[in-house]
Protein backbone atom coordinates (compact mmCIF):
# COMPACT_ATOMS: atom_id res chain seq x y z
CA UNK A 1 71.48 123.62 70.11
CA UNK A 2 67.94 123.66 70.05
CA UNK A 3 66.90 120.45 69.71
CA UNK A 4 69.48 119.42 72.44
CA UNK A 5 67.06 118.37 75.17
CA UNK A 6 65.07 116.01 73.04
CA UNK A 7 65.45 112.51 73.02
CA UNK A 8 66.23 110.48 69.92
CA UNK A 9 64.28 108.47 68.48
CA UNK A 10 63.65 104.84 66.41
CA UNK A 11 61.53 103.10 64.32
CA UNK A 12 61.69 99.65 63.30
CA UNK A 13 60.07 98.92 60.03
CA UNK A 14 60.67 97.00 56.90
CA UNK A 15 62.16 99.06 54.58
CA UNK A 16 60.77 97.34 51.56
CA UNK A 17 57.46 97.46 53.10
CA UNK A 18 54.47 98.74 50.82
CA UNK A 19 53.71 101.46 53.49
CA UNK A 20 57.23 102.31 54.48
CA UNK A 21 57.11 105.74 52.97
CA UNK A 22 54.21 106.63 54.63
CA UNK A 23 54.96 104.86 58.33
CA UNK A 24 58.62 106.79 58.27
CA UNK A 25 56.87 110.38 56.49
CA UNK A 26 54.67 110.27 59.31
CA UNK A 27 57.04 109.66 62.23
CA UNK A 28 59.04 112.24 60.56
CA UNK A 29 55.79 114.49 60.92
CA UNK A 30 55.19 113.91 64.45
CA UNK A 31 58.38 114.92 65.52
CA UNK A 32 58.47 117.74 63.01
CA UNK A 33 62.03 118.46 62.63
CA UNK A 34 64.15 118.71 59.65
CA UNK A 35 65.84 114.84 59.29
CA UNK A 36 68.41 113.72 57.53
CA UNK A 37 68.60 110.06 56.16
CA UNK A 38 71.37 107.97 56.15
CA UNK A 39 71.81 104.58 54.66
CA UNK A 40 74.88 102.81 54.77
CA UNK A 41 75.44 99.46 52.68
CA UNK A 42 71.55 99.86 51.34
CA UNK A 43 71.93 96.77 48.92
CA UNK A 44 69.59 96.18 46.31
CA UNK A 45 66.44 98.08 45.99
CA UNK A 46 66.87 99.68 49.61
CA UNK A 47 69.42 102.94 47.95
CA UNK A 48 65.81 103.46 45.99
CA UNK A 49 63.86 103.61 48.57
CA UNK A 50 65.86 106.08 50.68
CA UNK A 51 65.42 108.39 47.27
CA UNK A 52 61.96 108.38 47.47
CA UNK A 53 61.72 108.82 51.12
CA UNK A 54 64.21 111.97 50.37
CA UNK A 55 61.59 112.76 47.02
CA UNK A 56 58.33 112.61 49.26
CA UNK A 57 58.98 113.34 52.71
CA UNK A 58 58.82 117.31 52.80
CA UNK A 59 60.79 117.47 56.28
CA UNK A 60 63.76 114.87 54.86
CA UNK A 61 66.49 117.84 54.19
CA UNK A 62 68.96 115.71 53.26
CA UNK A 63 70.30 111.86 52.02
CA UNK A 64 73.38 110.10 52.38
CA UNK A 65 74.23 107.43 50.75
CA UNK A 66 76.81 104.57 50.76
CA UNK A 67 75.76 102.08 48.77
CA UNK A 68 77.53 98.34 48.55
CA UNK A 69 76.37 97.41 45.65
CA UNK A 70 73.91 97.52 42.86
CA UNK A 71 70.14 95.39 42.65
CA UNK A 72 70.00 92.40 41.13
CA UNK A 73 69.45 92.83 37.68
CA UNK A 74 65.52 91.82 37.64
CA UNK A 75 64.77 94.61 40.05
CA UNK A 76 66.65 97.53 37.59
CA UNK A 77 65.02 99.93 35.98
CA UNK A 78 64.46 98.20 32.28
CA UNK A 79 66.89 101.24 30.93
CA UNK A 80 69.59 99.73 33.14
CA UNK A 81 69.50 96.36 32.44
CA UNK A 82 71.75 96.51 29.58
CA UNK A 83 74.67 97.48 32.44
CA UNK A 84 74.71 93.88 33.60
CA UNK A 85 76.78 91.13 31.87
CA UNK A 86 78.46 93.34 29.37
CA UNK A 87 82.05 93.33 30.84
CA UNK A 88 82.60 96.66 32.68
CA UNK A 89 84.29 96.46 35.59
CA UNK A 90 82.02 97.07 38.96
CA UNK A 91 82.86 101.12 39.14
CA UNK A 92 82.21 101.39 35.88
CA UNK A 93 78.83 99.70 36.23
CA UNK A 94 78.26 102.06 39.19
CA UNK A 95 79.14 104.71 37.51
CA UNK A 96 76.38 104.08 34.69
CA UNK A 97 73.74 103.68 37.73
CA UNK A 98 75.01 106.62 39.47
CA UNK A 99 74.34 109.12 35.83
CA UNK A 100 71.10 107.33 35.02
């Protein structure tokens, strides 16, 4: 392939940092190759933030996510919080999220 010879590469930043979008869109930048995310068991608000760095980052091709479970129901979007406490099962919850 052609990107064979090139090393991989990491970054280590908080996620839920203010300026993680733009410390990962510009790493992404300087290596300037079309990146997929992935986010496995991205609890809370993290499945969000992978969206947006999938919405904003023009070289971010693709997104896969697994999440574990849903945030807390202070940090859902106001048209969500009517989801919690009302006696669906946990798919059915996720389910809601996932269509909103």
């Amino acid at each position: 392939a052609a990107y064979a010879d090139v090393p991989v590469k990491y970054l280590k930043h908080d996620v839920l940092a203010d300026d993680f979008l733009q410390v990962l869109g510009n790493r992404i930048m300087d290596v300037g190759r079309p990146t997929c995310i992935l986010g496995m068991h991205l609890c809370g608000r993290l499945s969000l933030q992978a969206i947006a760095a999938f919405q904003e980052i023009r070289l971010v091709r693709s997104l896969v996510l697994t999440p574990c479970c849903l945030p807390h129901v202070t940090q859902a979007p106001q048209e969500l919080q009517g989801i919690y406490g009302c006696g669906l099962s946990d798919p059915e919850q996720f389910d809601l999220w996932v269509e909103a």
